[in-house]
Protein backbone atom coordinates (compact mmCIF):
# COMPACT_ATOMS: atom_id res chain seq x y z
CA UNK A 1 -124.87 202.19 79.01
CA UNK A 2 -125.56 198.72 78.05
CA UNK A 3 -123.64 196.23 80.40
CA UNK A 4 -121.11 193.64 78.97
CA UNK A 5 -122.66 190.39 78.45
CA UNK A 6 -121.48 187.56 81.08
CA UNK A 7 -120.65 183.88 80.44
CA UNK A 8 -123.95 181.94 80.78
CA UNK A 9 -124.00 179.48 83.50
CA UNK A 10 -125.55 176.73 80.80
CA UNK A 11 -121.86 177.15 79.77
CA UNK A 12 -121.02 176.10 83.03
CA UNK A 13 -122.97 173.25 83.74
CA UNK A 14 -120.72 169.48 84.75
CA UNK A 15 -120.22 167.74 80.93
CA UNK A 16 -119.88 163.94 80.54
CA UNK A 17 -118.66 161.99 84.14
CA UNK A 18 -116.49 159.78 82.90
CA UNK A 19 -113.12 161.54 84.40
CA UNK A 20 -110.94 160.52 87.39
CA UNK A 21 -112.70 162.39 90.22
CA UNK A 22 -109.53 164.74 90.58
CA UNK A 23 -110.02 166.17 87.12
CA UNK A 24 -113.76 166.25 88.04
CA UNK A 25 -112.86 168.61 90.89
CA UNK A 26 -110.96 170.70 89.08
CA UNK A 27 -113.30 171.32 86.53
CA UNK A 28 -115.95 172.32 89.16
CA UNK A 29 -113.05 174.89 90.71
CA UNK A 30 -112.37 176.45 87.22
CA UNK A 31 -116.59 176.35 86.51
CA UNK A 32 -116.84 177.91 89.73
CA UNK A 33 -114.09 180.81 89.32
CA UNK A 34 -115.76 181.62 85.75
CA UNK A 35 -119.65 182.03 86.85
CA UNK A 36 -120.72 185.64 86.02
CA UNK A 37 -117.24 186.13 83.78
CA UNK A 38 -117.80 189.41 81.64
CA UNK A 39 -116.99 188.46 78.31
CA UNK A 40 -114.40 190.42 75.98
CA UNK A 41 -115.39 193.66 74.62
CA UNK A 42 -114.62 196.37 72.04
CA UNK A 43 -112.97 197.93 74.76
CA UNK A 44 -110.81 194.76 75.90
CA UNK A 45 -107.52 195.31 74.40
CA UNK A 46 -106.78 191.53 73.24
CA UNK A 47 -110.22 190.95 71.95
CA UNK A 48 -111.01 194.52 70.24
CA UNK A 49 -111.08 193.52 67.00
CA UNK A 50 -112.50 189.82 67.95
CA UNK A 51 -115.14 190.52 70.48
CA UNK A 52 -117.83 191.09 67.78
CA UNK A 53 -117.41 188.07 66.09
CA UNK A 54 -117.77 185.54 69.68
CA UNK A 55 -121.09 184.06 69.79
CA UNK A 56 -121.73 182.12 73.33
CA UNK A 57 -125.20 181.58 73.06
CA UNK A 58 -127.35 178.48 74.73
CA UNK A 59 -127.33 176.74 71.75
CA UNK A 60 -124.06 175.96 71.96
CA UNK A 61 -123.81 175.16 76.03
CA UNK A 62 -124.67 171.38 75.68
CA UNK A 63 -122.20 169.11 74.08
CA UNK A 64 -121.71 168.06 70.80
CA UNK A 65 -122.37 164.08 70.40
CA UNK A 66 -122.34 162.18 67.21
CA UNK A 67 -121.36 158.51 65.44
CA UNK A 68 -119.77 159.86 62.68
CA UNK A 69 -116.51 158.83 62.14
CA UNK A 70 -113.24 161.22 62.71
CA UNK A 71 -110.82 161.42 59.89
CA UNK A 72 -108.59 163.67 57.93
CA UNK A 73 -107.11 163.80 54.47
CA UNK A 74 -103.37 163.56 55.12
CA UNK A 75 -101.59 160.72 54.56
CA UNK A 76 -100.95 159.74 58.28
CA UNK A 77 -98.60 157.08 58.54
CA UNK A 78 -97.44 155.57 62.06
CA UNK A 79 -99.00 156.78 65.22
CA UNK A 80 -101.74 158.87 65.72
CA UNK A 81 -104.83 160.06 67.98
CA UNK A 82 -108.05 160.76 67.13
CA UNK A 83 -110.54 163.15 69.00
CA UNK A 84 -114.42 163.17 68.29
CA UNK A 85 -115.87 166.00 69.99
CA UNK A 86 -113.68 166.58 72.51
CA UNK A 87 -113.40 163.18 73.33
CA UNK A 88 -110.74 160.54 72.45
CA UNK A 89 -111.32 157.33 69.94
CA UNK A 90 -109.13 154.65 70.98
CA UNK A 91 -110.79 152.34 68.28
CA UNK A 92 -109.69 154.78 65.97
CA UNK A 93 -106.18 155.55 67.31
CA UNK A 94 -102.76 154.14 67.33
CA UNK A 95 -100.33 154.91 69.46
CA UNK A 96 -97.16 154.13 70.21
CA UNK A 97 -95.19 151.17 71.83
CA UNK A 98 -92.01 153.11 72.89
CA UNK A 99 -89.92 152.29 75.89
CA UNK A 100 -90.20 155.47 78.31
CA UNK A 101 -93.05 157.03 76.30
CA UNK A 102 -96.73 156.96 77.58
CA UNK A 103 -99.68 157.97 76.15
CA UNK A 104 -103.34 157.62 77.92
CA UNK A 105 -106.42 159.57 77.07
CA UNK A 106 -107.33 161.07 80.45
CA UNK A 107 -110.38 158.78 81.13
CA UNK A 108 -108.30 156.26 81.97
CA UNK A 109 -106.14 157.72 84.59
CA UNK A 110 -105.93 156.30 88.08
CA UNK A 111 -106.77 159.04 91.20
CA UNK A 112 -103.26 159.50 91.78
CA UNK A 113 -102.73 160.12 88.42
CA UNK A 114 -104.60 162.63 88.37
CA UNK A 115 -104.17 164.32 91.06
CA UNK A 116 -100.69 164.67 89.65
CA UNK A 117 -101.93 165.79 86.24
CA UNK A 118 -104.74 168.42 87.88
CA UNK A 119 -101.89 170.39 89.75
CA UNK A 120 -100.37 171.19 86.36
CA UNK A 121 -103.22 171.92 84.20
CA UNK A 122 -103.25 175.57 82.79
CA UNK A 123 -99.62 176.03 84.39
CA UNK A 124 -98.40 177.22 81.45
CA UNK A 125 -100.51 179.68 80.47
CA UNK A 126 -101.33 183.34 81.47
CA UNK A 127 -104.72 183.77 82.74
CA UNK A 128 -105.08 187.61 82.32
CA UNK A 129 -104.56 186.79 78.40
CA UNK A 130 -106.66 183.87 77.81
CA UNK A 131 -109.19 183.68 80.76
CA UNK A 132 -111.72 182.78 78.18
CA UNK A 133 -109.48 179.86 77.20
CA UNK A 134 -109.64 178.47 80.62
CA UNK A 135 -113.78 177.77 80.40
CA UNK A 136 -111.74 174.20 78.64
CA UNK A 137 -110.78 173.62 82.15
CA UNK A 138 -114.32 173.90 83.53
CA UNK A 139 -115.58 171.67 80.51
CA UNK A 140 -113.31 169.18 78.48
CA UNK A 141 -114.61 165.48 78.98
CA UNK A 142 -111.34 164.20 78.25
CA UNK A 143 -107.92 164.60 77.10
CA UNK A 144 -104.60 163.11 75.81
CA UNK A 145 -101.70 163.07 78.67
CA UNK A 146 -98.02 162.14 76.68
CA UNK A 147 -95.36 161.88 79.11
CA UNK A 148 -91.61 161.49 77.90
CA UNK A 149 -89.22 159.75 79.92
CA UNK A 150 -85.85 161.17 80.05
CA UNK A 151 -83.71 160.28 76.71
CA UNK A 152 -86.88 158.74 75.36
CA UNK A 153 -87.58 159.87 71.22
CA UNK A 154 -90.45 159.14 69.41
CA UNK A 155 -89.23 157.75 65.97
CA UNK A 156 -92.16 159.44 64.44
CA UNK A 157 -94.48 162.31 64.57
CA UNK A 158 -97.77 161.35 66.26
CA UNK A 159 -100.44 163.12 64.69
CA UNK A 160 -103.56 164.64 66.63
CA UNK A 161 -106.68 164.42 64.56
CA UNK A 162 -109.46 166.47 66.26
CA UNK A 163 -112.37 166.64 64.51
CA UNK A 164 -115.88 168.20 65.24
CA UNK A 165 -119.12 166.71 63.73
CA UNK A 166 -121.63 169.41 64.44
CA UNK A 167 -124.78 167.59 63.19
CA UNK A 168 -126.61 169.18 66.44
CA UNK A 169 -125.36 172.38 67.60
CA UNK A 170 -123.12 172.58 70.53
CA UNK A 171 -119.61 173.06 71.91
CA UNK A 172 -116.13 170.77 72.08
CA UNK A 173 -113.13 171.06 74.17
CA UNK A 174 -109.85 169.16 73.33
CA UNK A 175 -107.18 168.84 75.84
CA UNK A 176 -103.78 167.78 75.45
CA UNK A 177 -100.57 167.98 77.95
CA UNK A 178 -97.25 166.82 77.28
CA UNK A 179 -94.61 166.59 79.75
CA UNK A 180 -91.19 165.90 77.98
CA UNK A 181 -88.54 164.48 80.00
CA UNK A 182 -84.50 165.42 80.26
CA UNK A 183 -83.40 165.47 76.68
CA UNK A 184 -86.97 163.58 74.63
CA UNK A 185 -87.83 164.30 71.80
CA UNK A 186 -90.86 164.67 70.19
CA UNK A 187 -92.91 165.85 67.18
CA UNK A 188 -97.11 166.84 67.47
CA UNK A 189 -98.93 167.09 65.19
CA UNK A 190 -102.66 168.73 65.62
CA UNK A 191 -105.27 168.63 63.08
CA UNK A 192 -108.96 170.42 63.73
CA UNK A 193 -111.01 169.67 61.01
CA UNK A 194 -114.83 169.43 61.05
CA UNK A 195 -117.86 167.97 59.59
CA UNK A 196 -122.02 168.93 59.76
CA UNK A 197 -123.65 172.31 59.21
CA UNK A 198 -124.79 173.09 62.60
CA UNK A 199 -123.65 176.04 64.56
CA UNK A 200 -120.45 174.66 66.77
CA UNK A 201 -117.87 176.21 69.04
CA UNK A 202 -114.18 174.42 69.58
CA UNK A 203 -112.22 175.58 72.60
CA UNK A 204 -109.46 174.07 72.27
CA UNK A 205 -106.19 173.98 74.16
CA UNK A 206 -102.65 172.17 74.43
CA UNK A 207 -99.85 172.24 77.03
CA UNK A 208 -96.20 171.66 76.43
CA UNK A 209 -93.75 171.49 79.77
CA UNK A 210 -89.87 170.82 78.08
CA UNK A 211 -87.59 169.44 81.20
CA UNK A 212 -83.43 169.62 80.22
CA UNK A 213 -82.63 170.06 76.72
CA UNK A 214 -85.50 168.41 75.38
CA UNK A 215 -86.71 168.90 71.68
CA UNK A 216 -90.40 169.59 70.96
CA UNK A 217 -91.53 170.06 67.49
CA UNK A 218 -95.45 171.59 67.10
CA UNK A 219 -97.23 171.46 64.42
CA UNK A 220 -100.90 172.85 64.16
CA UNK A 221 -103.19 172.78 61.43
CA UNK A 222 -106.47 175.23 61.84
CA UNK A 223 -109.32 174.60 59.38
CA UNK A 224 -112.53 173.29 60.55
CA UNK A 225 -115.45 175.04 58.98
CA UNK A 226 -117.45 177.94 58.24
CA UNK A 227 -120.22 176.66 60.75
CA UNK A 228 -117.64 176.46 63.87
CA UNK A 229 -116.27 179.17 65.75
CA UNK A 230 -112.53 178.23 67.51
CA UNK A 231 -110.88 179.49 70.21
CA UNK A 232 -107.63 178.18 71.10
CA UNK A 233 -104.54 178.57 73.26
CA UNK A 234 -101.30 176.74 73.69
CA UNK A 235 -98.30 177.20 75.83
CA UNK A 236 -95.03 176.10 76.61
CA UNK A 237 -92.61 176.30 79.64
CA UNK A 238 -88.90 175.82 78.47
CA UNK A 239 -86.20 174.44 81.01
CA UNK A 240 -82.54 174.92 80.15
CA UNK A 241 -81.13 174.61 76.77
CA UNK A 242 -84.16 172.79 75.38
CA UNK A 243 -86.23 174.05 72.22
CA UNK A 244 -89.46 174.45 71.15
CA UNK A 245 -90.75 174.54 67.58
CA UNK A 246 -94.03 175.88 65.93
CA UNK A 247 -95.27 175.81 62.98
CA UNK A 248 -98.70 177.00 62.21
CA UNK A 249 -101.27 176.92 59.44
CA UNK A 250 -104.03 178.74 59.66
CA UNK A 251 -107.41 179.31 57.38
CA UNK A 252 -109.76 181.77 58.89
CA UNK A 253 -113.58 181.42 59.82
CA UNK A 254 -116.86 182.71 61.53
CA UNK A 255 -114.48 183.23 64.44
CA UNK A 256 -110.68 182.00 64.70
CA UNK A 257 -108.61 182.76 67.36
CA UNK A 258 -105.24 181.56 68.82
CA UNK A 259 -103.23 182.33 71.84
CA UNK A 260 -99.68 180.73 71.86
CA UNK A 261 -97.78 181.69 74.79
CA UNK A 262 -93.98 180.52 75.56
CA UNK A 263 -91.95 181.08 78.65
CA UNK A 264 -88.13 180.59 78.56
CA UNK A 265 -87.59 179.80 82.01
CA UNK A 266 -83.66 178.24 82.11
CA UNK A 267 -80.59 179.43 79.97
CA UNK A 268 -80.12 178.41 76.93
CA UNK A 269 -83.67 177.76 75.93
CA UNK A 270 -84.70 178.66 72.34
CA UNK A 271 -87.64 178.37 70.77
CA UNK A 272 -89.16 179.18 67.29
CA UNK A 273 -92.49 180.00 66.26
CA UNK A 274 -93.65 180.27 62.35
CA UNK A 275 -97.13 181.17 61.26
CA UNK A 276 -99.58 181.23 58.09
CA UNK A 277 -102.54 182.71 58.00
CA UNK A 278 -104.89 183.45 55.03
CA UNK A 279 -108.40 184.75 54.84
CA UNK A 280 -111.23 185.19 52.14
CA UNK A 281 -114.53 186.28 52.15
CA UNK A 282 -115.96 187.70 55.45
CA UNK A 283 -113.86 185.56 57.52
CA UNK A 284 -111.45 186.68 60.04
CA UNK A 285 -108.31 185.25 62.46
CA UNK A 286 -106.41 186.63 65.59
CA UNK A 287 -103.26 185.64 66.37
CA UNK A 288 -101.73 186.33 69.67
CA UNK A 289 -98.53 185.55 70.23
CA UNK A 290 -96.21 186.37 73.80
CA UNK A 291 -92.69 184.83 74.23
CA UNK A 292 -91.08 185.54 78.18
CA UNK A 293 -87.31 185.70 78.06
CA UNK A 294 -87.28 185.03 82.07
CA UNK A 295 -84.05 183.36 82.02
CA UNK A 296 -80.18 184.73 80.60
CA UNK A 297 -78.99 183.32 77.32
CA UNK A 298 -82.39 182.39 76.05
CA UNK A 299 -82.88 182.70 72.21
CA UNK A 300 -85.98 183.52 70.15
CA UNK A 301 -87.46 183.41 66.50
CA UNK A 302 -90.59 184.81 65.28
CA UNK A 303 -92.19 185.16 61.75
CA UNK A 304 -95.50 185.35 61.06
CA UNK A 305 -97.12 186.04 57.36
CA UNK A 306 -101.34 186.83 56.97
CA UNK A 307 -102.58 186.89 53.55
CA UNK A 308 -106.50 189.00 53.74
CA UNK A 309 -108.71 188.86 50.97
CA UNK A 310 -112.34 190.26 49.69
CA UNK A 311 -113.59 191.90 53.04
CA UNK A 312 -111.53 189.20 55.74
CA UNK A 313 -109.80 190.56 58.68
CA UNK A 314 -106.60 189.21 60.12
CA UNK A 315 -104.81 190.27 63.01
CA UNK A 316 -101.32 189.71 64.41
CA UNK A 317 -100.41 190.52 67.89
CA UNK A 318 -96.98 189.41 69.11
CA UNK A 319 -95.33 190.19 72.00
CA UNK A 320 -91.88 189.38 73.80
CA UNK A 321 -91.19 190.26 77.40
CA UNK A 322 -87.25 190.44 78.15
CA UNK A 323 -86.97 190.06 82.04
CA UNK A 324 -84.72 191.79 84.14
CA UNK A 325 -82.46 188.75 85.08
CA UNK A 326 -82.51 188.15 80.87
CA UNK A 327 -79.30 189.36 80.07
CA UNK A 328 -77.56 187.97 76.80
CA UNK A 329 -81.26 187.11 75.50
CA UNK A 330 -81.61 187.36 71.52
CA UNK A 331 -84.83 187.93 70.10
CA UNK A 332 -86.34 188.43 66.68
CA UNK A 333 -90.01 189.13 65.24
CA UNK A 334 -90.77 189.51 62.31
CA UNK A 335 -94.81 190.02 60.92
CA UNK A 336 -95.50 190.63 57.04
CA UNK A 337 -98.48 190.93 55.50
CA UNK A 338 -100.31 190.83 51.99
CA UNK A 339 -103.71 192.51 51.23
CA UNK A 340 -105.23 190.70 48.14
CA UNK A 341 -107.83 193.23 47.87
CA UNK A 342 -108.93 197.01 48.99
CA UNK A 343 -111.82 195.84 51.18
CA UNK A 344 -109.62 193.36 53.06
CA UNK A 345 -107.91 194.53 56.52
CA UNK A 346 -105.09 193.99 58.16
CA UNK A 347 -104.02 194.59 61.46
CA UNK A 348 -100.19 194.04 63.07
CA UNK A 349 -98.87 194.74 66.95
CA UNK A 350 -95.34 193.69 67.54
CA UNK A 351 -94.66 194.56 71.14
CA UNK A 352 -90.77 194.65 72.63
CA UNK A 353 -90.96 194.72 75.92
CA UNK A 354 -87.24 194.89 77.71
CA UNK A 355 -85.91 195.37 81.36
CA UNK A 356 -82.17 194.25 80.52
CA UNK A 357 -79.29 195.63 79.21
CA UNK A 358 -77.40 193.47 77.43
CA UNK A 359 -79.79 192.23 74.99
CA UNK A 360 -80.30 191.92 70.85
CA UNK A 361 -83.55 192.40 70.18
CA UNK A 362 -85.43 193.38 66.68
CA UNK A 363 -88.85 193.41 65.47
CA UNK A 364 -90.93 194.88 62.50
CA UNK A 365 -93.99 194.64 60.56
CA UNK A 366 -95.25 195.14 57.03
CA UNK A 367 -98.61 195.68 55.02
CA UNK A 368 -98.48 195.57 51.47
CA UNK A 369 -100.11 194.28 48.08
CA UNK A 370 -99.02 192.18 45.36
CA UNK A 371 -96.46 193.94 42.89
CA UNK A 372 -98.51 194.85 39.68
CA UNK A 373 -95.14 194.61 38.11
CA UNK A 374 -94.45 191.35 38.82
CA UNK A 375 -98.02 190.19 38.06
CA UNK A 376 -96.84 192.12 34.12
CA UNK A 377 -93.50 190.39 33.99
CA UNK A 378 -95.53 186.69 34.49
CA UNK A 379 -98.61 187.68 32.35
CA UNK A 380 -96.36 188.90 29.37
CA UNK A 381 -94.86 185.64 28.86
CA UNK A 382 -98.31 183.75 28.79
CA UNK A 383 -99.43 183.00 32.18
CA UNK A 384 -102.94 183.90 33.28
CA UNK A 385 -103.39 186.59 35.99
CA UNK A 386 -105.04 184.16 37.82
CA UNK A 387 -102.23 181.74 38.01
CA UNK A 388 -99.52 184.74 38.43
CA UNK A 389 -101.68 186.33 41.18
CA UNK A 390 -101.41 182.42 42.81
CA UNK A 391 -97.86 182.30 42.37
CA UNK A 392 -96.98 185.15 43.86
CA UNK A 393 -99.44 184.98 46.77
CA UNK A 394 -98.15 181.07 47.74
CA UNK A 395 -94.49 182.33 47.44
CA UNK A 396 -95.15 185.22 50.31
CA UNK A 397 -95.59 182.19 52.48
CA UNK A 398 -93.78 179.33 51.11
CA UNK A 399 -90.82 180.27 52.99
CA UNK A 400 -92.56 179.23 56.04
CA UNK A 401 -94.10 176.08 54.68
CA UNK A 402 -91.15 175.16 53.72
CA UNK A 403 -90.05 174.69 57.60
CA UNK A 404 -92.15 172.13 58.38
CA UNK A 405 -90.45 169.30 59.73
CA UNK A 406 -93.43 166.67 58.21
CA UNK A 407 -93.02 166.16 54.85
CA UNK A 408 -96.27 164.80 53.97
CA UNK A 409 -98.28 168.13 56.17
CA UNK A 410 -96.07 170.05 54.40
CA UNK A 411 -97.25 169.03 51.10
CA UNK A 412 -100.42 168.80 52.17
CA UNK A 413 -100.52 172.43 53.55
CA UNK A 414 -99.00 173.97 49.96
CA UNK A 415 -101.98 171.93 48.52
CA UNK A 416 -104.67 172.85 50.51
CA UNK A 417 -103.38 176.88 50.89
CA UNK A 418 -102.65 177.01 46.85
CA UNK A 419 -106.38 175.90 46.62
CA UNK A 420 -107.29 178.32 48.85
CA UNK A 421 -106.36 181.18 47.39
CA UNK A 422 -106.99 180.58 43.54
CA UNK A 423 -110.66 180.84 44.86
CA UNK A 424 -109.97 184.57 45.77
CA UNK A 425 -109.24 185.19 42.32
CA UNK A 426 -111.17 185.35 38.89
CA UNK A 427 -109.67 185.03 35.82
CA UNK A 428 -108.38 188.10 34.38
């Protein structure tokens, strides 16, 4: 039997040295802890369907470095944050001048700092589920720390442009961590885009730790191109009655994968998590999603729609974990799905899984294909097929789009995903 390939040690090897020593150490402890990691299999339940598509070869150990220039094609207005390979662009930032709100790229930390920020790094996140998430720990060269005093609110969203300009092959790893004080509030939003035709890979991960009835709003955009591979995980800890709120749009790839994992920790936490995900040609996404009701009176919301065309594969795996002390937890999941053509596959996992009594709880899943009737009904009175097969594809997911809290990535999301899938179609 052939063994499972390992994690290269070029994968391994100390990035840029521009960090506060602490973070350096860390990164050495998490490089250290990965050395000789087998990497996910057919026969590794998250990655089953993924595994075939992950491509670590030497190519892409080294870095990515470029002068290009970082941009995006919203219309950002007010504060914002720009990442070039992994590595922040004040020059090209703006950030905000908030009483109680900080914001420092993680270069420019002090030991102390640090030290601080290092103990609390990949805290959130479960490292059975996304070990393979972690190698951003043994590699980022920099990252975005946004702290939130109590009470403070940021009047506007600050938007998180990460872009990758793989001109030379190679590999990028993001890192952001917010820390949102007793009743903040605050709206994120993350961009990955890319530019260049090499081969690239984007690990890419964010961290979210909600203190008191704070109010964190999420928003993450996934569509960097056909050339980059992206792996990326985000999680959340939840103290008492505060909320969390994501909303994500995703366009598949080579290789696109996302881990989003939530812990309700305190009564009264909530949180909500929407999702789009569409897919065309050979591409192919995984979403994993886990939400831990370890605290009573804890609320959550989950709906997640994948349109798959021509011979794409999307995947949907969600899963909430009531605890035993969870009593009074509500909890809903809902996953549907739309298969554009016969060589296009879907594949859906809701997972309840409850240790309390007194709890609501509901989940359920469907695979289906446009309604030839409907497609009729719109034809007969003079619109193309094309156009009705648009129509009816963008108003599976509208409902979700809808939700986003930002108008102008909300109209830029409808734009980009009504674009998206008139090119699955020819005109009939």
């Amino acid at each position: 039997m052939k063994p499972a390939p390992k994690l290269s040690s070029a994968f391994l090897e100390p990035a840029g040295q521009k960090l506060p020593s602490p973070l350096l150490e860390l990164r050495r402890q998490r490089g250290t802890a990965l050395v000789d990691m087998p990497l996910p299999t057919r026969k590794t339940e998250n990655w089953k369907y993924s595994s075939r598509y992950l491509k670590l070869d030497d190519t892409l150990a080294g870095s990515l470095t470029s002068t290009g220039k970082a941009g995006t094609d919203l219309a950002v207005e007010g504060y914002h944050a720009v990442f070039r390979n992994g590595v922040m662009v004040p020059e090209a930032s703006k950030l905000p001048d908030v009483d109680g709100i900080d914001i420092r790229r993680f270069a420019d930390l002090s030991d102390s700092e640090a030290t601080k920020l290092a103990e609390r790094l990949d805290n959130t996140l479960d490292s059975n589920a996304v070990q393979l998430a972690r190698l951003n720990s043994a590699r980022f060269e920099d990252g975005l720390l946004i702290q939130l005093k109590p009470e403070a609110v940021l009047d506007k969203p600050l938007f998180i442009v990460c872009e990758t300009d793989a001109s030379t092959s190679g590999s990028a790893y993001p890192r952001i961590y917010l820390d949102a004080g007793h009743h903040s509030q605050i709206t994120v939003v993350e961009e990955y885009t890319s530019t260049g035709e090499q081969s690239a890979m984007v690990n890419a991960v964010t961290e979210f730790t909600l203190a008191e009835g704070a109010q964190v709003t999420s928003v993450r955009l996934s569509s960097d191109g056909q050339n980059v591979q992206h792996i990326g995980a985000t999680g959340a800890r939840l103290g008492g009655n505060s909320r969390f709120e994501s909303h994500a749009v995703c366009f598949g790839g080579p290789l696109r994968r996302h881990d989003l994992q939530v812990r309700l920790e305190q009564p009264g936490a909530e949180c909500k998590l929407n999702g789009v995900v569409v897919t065309q040609g050979k591409q192919h996404y995984d979403n994993h999603t886990t939400i831990e009701h370890v605290a009573p009176h804890c609320n959550s919301e989950e709906t997640y729609r994948n349109i798959a065309a021509d011979q794409s594969h999307a995947i949907f795996n969600g899963r909430i974990h009531i605890h035993p002390d969870a009593q009074k937890s509500n909890a809903n999941m809902s996953n549907k799905n739309l298969l554009l053509s016969t060589g296009a596959e879907i594949d859906t996992k809701p997972e309840l899984e409850i240790y309390a009594d007194d709890v609501k709880c509901a989940h359920g899943a469907t695979i289906g294909q446009l309604d030839e009737d409907a497609i009729f009904y719109l034809v007969s009175r003079g619109i193309s097929r094309r156009e009705a097969t648009t129509l009816l594809s963008m108003a599976f997911i509208n409902e979700l789009i809808e939700q986003i809290p930002v108008a102008s990535v909300k109209e830029a999301s409808q734009g980009r995903l009504n674009h998206f899938i008139e090119q699955t179609f020819v005109e009939g």
